[in-house]
C-alpha atoms as a PDB file:
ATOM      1  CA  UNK A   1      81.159 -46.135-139.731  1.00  0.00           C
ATOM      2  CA  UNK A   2      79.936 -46.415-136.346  1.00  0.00           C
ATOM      3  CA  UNK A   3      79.479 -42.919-135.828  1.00  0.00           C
ATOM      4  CA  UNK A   4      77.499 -42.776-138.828  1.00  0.00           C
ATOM      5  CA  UNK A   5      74.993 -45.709-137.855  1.00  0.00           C
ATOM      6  CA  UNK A   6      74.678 -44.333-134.610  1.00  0.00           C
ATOM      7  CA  UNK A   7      73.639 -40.525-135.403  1.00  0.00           C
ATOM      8  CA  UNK A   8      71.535 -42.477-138.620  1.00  0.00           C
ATOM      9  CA  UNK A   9      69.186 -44.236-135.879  1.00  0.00           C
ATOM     10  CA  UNK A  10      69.165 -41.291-133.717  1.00  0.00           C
ATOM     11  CA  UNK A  11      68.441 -38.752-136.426  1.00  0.00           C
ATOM     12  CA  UNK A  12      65.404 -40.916-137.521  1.00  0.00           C
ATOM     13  CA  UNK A  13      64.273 -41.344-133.450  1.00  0.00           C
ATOM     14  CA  UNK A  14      64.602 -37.840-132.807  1.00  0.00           C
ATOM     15  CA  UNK A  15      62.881 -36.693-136.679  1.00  0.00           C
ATOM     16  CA  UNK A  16      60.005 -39.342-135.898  1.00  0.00           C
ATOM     17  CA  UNK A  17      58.968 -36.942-133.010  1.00  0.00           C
ATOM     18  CA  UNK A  18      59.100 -33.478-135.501  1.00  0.00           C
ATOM     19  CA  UNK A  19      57.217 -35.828-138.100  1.00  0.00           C
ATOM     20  CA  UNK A  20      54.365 -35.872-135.320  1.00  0.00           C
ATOM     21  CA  UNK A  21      54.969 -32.560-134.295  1.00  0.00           C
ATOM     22  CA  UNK A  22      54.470 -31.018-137.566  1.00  0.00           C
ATOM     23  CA  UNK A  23      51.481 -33.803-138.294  1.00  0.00           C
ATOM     24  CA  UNK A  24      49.403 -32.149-135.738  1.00  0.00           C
ATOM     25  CA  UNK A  25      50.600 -28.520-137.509  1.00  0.00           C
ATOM     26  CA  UNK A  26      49.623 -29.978-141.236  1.00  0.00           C
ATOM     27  CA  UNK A  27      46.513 -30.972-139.097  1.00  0.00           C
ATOM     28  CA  UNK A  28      45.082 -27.587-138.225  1.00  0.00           C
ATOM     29  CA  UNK A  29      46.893 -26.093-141.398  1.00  0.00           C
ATOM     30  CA  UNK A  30      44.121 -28.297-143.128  1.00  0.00           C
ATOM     31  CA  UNK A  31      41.080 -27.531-141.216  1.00  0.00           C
ATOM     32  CA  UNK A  32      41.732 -23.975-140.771  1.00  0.00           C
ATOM     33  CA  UNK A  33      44.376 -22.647-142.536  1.00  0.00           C
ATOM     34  CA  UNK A  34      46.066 -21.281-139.369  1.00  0.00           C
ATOM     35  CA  UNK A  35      49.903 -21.979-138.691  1.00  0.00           C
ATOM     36  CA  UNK A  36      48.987 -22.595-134.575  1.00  0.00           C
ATOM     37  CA  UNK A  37      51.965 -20.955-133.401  1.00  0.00           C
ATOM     38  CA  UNK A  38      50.738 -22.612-130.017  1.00  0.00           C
ATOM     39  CA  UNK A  39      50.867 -25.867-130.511  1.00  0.00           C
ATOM     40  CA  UNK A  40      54.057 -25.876-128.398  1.00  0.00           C
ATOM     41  CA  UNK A  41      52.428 -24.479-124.926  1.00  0.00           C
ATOM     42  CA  UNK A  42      49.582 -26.647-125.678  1.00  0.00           C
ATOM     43  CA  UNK A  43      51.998 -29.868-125.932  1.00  0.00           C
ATOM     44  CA  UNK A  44      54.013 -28.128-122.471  1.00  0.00           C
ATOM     45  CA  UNK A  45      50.591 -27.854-120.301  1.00  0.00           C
ATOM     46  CA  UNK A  46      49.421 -31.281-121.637  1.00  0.00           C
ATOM     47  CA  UNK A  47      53.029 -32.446-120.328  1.00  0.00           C
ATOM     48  CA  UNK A  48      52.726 -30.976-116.899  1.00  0.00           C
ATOM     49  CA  UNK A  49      49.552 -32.608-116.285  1.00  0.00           C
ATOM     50  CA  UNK A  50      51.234 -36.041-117.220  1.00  0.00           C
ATOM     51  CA  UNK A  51      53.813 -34.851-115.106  1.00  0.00           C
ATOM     52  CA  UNK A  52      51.156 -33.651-112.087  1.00  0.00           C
ATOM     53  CA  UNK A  53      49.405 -37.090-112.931  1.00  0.00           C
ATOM     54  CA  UNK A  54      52.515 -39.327-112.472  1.00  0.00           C
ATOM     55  CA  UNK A  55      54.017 -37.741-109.151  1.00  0.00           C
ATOM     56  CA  UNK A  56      50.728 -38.539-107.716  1.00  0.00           C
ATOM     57  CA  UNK A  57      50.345 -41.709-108.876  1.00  0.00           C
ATOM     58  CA  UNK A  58      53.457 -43.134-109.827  1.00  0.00           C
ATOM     59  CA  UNK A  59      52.047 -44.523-112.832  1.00  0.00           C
ATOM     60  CA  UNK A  60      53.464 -43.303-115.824  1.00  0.00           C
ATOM     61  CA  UNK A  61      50.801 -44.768-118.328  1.00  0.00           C
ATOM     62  CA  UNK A  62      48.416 -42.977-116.511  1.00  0.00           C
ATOM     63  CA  UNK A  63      50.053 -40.014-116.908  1.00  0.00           C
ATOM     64  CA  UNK A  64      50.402 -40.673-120.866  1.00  0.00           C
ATOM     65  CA  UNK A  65      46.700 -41.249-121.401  1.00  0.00           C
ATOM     66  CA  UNK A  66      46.108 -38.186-119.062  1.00  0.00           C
ATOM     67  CA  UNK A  67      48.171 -36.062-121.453  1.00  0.00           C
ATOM     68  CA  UNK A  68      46.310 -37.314-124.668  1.00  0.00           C
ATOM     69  CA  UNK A  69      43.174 -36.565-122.810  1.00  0.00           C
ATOM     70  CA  UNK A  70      44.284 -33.059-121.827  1.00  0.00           C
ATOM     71  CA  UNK A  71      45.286 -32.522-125.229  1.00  0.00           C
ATOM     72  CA  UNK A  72      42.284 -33.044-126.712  1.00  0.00           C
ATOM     73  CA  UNK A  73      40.421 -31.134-123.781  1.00  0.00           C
ATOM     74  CA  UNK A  74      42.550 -27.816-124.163  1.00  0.00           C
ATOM     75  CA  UNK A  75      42.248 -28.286-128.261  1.00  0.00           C
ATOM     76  CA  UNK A  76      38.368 -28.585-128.187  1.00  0.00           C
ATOM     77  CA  UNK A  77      38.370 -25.579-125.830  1.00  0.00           C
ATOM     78  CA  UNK A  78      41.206 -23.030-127.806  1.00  0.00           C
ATOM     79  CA  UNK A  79      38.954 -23.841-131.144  1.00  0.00           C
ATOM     80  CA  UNK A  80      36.231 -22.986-129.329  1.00  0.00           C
ATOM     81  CA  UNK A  81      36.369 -19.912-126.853  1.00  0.00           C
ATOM     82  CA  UNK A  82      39.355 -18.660-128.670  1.00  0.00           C
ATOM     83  CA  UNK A  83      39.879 -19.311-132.253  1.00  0.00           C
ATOM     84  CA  UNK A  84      36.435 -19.724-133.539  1.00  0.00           C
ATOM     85  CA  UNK A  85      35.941 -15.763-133.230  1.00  0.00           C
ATOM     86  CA  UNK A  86      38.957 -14.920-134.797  1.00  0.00           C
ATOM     87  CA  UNK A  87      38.700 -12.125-138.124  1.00  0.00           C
ATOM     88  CA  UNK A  88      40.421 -14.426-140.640  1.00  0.00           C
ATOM     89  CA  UNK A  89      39.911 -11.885-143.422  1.00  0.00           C
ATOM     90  CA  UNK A  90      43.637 -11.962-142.720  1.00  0.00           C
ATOM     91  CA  UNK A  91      46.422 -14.964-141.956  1.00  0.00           C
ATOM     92  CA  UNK A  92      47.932 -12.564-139.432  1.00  0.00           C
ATOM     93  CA  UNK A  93      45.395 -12.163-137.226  1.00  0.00           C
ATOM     94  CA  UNK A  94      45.281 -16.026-136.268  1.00  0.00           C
ATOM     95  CA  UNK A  95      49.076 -15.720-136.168  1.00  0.00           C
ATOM     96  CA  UNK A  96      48.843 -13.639-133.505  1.00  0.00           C
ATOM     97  CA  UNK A  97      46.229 -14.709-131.161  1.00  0.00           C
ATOM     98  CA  UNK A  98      48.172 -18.073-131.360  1.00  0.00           C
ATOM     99  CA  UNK A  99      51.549 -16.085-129.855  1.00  0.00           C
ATOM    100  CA  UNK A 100      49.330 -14.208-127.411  1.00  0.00           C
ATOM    101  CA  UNK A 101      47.928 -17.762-126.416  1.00  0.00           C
ATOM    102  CA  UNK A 102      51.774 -18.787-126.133  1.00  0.00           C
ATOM    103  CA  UNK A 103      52.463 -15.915-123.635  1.00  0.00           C
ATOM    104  CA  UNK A 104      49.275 -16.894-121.861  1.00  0.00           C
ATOM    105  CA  UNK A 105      50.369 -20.706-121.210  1.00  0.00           C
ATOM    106  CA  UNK A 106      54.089 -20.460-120.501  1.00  0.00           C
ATOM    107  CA  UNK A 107      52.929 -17.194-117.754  1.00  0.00           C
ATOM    108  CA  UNK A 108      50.801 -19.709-116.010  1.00  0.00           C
ATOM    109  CA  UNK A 109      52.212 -22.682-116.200  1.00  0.00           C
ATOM    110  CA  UNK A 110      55.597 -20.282-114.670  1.00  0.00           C
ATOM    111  CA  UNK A 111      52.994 -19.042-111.872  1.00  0.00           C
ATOM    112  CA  UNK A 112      51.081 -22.656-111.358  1.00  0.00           C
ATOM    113  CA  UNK A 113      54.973 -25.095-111.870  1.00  0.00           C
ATOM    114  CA  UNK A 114      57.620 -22.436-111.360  1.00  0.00           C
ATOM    115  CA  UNK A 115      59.929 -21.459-114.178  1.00  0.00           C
ATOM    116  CA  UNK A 116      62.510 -24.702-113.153  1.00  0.00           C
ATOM    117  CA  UNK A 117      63.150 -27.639-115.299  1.00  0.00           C
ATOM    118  CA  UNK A 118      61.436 -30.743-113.390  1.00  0.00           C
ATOM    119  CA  UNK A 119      62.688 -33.986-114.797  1.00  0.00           C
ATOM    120  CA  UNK A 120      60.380 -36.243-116.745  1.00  0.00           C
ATOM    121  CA  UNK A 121      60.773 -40.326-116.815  1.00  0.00           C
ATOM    122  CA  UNK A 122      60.766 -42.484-119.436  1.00  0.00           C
ATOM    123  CA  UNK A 123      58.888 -45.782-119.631  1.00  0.00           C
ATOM    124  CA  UNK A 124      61.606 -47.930-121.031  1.00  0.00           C
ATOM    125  CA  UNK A 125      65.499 -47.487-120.666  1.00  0.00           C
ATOM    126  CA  UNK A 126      67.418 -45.284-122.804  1.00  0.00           C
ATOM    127  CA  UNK A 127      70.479 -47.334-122.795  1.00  0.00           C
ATOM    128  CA  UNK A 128      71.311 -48.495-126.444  1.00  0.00           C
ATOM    129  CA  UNK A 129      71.102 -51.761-128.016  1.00  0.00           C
ATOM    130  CA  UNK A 130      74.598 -52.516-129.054  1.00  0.00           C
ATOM    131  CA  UNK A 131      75.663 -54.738-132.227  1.00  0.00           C
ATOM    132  CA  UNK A 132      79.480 -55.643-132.932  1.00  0.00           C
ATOM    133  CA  UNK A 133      80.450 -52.616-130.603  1.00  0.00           C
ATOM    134  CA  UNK A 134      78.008 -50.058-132.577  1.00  0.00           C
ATOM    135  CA  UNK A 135      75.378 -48.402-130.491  1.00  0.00           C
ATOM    136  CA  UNK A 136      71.754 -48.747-132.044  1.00  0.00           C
ATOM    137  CA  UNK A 137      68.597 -47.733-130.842  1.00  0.00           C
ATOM    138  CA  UNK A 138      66.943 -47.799-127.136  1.00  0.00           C
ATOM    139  CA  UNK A 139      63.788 -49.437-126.049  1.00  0.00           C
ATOM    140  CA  UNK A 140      62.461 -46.106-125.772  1.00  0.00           C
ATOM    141  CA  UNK A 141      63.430 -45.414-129.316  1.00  0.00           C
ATOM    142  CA  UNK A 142      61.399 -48.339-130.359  1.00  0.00           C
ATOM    143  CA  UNK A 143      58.575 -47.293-128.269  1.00  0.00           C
ATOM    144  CA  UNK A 144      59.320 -43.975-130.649  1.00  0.00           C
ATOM    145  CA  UNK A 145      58.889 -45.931-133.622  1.00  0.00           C
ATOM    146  CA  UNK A 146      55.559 -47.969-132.648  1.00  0.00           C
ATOM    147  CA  UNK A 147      53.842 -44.902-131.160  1.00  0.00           C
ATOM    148  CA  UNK A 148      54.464 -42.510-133.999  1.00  0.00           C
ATOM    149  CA  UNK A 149      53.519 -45.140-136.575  1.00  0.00           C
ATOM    150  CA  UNK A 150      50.966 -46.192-135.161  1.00  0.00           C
ATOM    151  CA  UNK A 151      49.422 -42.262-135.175  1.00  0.00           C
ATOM    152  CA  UNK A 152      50.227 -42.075-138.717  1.00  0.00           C
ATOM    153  CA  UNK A 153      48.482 -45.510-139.747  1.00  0.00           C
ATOM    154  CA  UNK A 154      45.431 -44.145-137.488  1.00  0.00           C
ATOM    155  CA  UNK A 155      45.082 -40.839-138.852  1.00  0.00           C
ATOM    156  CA  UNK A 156      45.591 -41.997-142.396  1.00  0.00           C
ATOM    157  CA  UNK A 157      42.841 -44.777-142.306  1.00  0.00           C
ATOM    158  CA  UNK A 158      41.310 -42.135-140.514  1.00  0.00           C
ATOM    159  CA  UNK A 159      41.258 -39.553-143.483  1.00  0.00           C
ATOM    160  CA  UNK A 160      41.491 -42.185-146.024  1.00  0.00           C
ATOM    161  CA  UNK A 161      38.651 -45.164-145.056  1.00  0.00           C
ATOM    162  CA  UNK A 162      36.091 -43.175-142.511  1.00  0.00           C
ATOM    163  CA  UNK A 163      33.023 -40.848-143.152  1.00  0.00           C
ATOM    164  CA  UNK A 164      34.461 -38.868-140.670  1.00  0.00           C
ATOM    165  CA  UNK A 165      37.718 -38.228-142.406  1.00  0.00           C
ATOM    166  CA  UNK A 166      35.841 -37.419-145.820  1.00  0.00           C
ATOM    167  CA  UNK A 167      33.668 -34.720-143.671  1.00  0.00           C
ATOM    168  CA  UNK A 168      36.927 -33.548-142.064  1.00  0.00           C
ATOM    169  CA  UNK A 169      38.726 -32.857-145.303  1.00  0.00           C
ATOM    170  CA  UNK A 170      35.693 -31.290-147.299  1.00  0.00           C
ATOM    171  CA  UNK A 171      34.737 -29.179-144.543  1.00  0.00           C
ATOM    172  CA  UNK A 172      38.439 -28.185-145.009  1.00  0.00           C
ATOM    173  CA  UNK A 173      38.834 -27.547-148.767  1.00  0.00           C
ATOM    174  CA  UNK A 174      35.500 -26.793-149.733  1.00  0.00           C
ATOM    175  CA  UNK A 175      33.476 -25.544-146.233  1.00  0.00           C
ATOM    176  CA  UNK A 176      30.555 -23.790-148.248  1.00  0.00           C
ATOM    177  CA  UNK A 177      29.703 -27.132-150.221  1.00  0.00           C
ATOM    178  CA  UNK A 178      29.909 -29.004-147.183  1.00  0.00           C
ATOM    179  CA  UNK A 179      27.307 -27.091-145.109  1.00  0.00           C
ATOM    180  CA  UNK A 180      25.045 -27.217-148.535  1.00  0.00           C
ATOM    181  CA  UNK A 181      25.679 -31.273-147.958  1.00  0.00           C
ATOM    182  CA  UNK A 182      24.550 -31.349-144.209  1.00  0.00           C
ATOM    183  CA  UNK A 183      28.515 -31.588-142.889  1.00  0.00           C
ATOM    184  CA  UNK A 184      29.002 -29.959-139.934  1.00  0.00           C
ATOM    185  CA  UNK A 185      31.803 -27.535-140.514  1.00  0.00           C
ATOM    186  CA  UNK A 186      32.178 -26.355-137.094  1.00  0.00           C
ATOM    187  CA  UNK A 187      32.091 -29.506-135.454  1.00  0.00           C
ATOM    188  CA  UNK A 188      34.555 -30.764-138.092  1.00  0.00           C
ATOM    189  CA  UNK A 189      37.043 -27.830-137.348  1.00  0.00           C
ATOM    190  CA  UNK A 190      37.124 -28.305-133.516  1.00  0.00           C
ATOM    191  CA  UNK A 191      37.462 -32.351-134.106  1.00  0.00           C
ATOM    192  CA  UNK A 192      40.507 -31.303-136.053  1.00  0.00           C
ATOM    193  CA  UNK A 193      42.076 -29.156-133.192  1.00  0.00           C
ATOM    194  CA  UNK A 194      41.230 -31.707-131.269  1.00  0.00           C
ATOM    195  CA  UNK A 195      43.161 -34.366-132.593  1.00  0.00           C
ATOM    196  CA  UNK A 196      46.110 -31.659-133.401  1.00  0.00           C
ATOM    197  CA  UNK A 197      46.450 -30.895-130.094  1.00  0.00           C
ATOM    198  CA  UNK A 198      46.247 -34.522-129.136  1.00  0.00           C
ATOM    199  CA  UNK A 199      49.198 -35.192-131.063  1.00  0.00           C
ATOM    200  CA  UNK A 200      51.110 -32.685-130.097  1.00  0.00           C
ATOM    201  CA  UNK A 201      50.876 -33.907-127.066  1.00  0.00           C
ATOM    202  CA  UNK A 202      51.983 -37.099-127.156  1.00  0.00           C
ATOM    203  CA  UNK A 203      55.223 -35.526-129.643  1.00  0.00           C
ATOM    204  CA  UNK A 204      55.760 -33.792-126.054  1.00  0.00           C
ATOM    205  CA  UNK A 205      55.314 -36.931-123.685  1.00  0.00           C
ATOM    206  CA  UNK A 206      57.634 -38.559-126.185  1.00  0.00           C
ATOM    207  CA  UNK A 207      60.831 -35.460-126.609  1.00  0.00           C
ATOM    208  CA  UNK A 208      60.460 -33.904-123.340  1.00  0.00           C
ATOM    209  CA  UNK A 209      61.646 -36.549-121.114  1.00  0.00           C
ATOM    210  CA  UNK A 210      64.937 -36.719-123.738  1.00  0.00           C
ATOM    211  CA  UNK A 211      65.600 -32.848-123.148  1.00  0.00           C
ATOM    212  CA  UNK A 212      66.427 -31.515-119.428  1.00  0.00           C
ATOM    213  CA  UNK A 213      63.058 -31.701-118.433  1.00  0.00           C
ATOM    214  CA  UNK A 214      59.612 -29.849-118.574  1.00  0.00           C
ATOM    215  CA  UNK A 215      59.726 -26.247-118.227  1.00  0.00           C
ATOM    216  CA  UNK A 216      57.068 -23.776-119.632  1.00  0.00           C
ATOM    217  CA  UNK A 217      59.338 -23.168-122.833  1.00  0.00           C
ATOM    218  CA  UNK A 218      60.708 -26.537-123.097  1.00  0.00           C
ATOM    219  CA  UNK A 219      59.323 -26.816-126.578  1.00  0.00           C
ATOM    220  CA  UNK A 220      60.038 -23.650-128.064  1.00  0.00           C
ATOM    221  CA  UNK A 221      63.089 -25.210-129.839  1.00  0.00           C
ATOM    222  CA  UNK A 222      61.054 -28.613-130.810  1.00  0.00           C
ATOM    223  CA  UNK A 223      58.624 -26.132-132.396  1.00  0.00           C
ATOM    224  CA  UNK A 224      61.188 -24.746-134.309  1.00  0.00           C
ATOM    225  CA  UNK A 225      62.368 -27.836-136.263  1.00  0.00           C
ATOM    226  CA  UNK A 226      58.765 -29.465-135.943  1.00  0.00           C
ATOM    227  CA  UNK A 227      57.447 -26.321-138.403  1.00  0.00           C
ATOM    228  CA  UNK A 228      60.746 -26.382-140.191  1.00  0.00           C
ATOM    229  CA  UNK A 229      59.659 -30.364-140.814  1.00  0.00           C
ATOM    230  CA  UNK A 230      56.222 -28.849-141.912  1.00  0.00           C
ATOM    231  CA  UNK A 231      56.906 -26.359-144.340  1.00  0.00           C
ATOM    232  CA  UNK A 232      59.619 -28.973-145.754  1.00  0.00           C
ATOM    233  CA  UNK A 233      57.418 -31.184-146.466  1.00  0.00           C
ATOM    234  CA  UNK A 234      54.533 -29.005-147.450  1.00  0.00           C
ATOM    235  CA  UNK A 235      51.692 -27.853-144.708  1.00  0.00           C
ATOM    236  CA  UNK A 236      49.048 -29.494-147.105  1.00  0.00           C
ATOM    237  CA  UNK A 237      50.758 -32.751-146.685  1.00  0.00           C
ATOM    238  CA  UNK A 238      50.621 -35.419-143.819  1.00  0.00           C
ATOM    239  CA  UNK A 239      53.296 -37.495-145.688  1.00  0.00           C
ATOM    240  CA  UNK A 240      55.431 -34.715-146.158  1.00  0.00           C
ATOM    241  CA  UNK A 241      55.174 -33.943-142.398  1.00  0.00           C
ATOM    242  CA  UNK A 242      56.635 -37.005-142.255  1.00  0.00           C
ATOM    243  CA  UNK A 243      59.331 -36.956-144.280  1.00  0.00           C
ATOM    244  CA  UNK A 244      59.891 -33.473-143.151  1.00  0.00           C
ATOM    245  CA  UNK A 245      60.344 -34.740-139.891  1.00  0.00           C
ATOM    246  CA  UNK A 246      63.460 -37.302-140.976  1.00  0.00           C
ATOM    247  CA  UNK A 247      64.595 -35.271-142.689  1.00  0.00           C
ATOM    248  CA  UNK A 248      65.069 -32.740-139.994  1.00  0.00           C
ATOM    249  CA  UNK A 249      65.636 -35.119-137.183  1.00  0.00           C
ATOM    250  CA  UNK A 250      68.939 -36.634-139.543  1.00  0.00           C
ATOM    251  CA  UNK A 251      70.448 -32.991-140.186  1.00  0.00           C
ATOM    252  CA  UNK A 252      70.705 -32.357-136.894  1.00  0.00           C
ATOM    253  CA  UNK A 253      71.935 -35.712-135.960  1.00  0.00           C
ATOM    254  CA  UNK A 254      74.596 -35.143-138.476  1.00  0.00           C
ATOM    255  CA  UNK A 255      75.421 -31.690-137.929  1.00  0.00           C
ATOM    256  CA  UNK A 256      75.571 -32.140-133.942  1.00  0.00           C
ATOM    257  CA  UNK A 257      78.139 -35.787-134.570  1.00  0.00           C
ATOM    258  CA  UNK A 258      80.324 -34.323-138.009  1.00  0.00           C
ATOM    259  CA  UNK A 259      80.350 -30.220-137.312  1.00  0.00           C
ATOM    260  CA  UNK A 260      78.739 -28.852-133.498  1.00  0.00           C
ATOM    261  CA  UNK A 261      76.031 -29.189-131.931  1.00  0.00           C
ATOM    262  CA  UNK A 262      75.748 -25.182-131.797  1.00  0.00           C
ATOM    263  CA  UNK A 263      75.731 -25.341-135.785  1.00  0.00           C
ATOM    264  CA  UNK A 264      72.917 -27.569-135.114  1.00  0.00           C
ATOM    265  CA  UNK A 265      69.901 -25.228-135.341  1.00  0.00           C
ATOM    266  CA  UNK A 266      71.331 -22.522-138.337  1.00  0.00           C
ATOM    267  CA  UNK A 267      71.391 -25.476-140.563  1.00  0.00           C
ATOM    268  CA  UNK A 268      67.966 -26.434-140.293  1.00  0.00           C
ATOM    269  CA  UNK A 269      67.481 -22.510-140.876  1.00  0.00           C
ATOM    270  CA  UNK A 270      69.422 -22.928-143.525  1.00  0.00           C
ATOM    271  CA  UNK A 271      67.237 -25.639-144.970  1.00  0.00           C
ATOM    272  CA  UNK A 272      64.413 -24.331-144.201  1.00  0.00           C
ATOM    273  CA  UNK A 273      65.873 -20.976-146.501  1.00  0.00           C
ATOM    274  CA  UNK A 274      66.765 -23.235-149.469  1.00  0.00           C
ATOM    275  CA  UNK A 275      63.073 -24.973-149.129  1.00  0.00           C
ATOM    276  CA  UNK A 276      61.663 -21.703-149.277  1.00  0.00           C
ATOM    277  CA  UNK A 277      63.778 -20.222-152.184  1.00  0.00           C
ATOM    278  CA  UNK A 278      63.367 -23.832-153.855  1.00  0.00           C
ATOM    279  CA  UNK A 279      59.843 -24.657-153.477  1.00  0.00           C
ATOM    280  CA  UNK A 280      57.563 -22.269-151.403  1.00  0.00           C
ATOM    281  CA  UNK A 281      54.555 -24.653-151.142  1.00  0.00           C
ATOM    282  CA  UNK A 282      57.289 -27.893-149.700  1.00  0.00           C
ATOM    283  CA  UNK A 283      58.832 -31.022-151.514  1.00  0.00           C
ATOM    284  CA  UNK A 284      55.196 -32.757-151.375  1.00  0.00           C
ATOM    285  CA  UNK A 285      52.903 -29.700-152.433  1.00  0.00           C
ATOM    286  CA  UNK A 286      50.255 -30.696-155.108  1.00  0.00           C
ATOM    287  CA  UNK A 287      50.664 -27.064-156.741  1.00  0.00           C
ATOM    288  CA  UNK A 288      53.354 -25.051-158.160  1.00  0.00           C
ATOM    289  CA  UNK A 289      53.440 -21.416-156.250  1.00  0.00           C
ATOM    290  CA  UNK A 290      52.113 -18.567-158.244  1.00  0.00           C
ATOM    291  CA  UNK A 291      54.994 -16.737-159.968  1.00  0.00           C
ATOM    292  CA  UNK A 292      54.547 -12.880-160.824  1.00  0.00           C
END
């Protein structure tokens, strides 16, 4: 029983950081129906400027906001010099200027950082709270918790209580009304990257620092469950990002405690199969897929 509360609070630590992950994925899934296969380098060069930032420093908050900053920075300025003249008469062709970005940032964040893992600190202890022997969560888990809920409570009064998240979502679903309407469609796509890409980065200033360290690939695998979360979920859904995410984050917990940690990543593969097979548009899609 132990066991089981313990790998229960870690799942849901570890899936809270895929829930934000794929968040900032459902993000620019939303404003430009792209599947930024970068999003991972992005979160990596925002982390190595936290990282920069903090060795210089030795302030670790400043390093945080740093990162957030950078994010936004670097998501303003792919959207713009790189993505806004992208042909998307076809999905593929944003697919794969978004891997070509990916070699791009890992091959100069090798040449600027080297290709070795540098370790990354946490704020707040990792050792566990412990109740009647069982080991519970960290004060860096709960720093987890409060910073991941508190970017889903933003972004939903965001898109739920602001002009600016009503522009945001019709320039997304309905971009030819909007610009008849005086919305600024452009503007609203790069503020979308922009907060994407800020939230990706703080996902990375909040998993890296639990993994060996940041290295220009160190978020290939969180990518991997992150968009797993996504697609779970559904990409047209920031709850089901969410749930996605727990989801995710408590298979592996379980599968790494009960089975191997090896057989860790082919079951989400495997989940992410049945999802697929199951229900192609995710648990929380608003339409049934087309059926020939």
């Amino acid at each position: 029983m132990g066991q089981f509360v313990y790998l229960t609070f870690d799942g849901l630590s570890r899936g809270l950081v895929y829930a934000a992950f794929a968040l900032a994925l459902v993000l620019i899934w939303r404003a430009a129906r792209i599947v930024n296969f970068a999003q991972g380098a992005m979160a990596v060069a925002a982390v190595y400027v936290a990282w920069s930032v903090t060795n210089a420093t030795g302030s670790y908050w400043l390093g945080f906001v740093v990162a957030l900053l950078a994010g936004l920075v670097l998501g303003v300025t792919v959207e713009r010099v790189v993505m806004r003249f992208v042909d998307h008469s076809s999905p593929l062709n944003g697919v794969v200027v978004a891997l070509g970005l990916v070699l791009i940032l890992q091959g100069a964040l090798g040449i600027v950082y080297g290709n070795e893992y540098q370790p990354v600190q946490t704020p707040f202890s990792r050792d566990a709270f412990e109740v009647g022997g069982v080991a519970l969560l960290s004060r860096y888990d709960l720093f987890v918790f409060g910073a991941v809920g508190a970017v889903v409570v933003a972004l939903t009064l965001l898109f739920t209580r602001t002009a600016v998240g009503l522009r945001m979502r019709a320039a997304a679903f309905a971009p030819d009304v909007s610009r008849l309407l005086g919305v600024s469609v452009g503007g609203m796509l790069t503020l979308g990257w922009a907060l994407a890409a800020a939230v990706g980065s703080l996902a990375g200033m909040l998993v890296v620092p639990t993994e060996l360290g940041v290295h220009p690939t160190a978020m290939d695998v969180v990518f991997v469950s992150a968009f797993t979360a996504a697609v779970v979920g559904g990409l047209d859904s920031p709850i089901g990002a969410v749930v996605g995410g727990l989801v995710v984050g408590l298979l592996l917990s379980y599968v790494s405690g009960y089975v191997d940690v090896t057989v860790a990543p082919m079951a989400v593969l495997a989940l992410l199969v049945v999802v697929l097979l199951g229900r192609p548009g995710g648990l929380f899609s608003s339409s049934k897929a087309r059926v020939a």
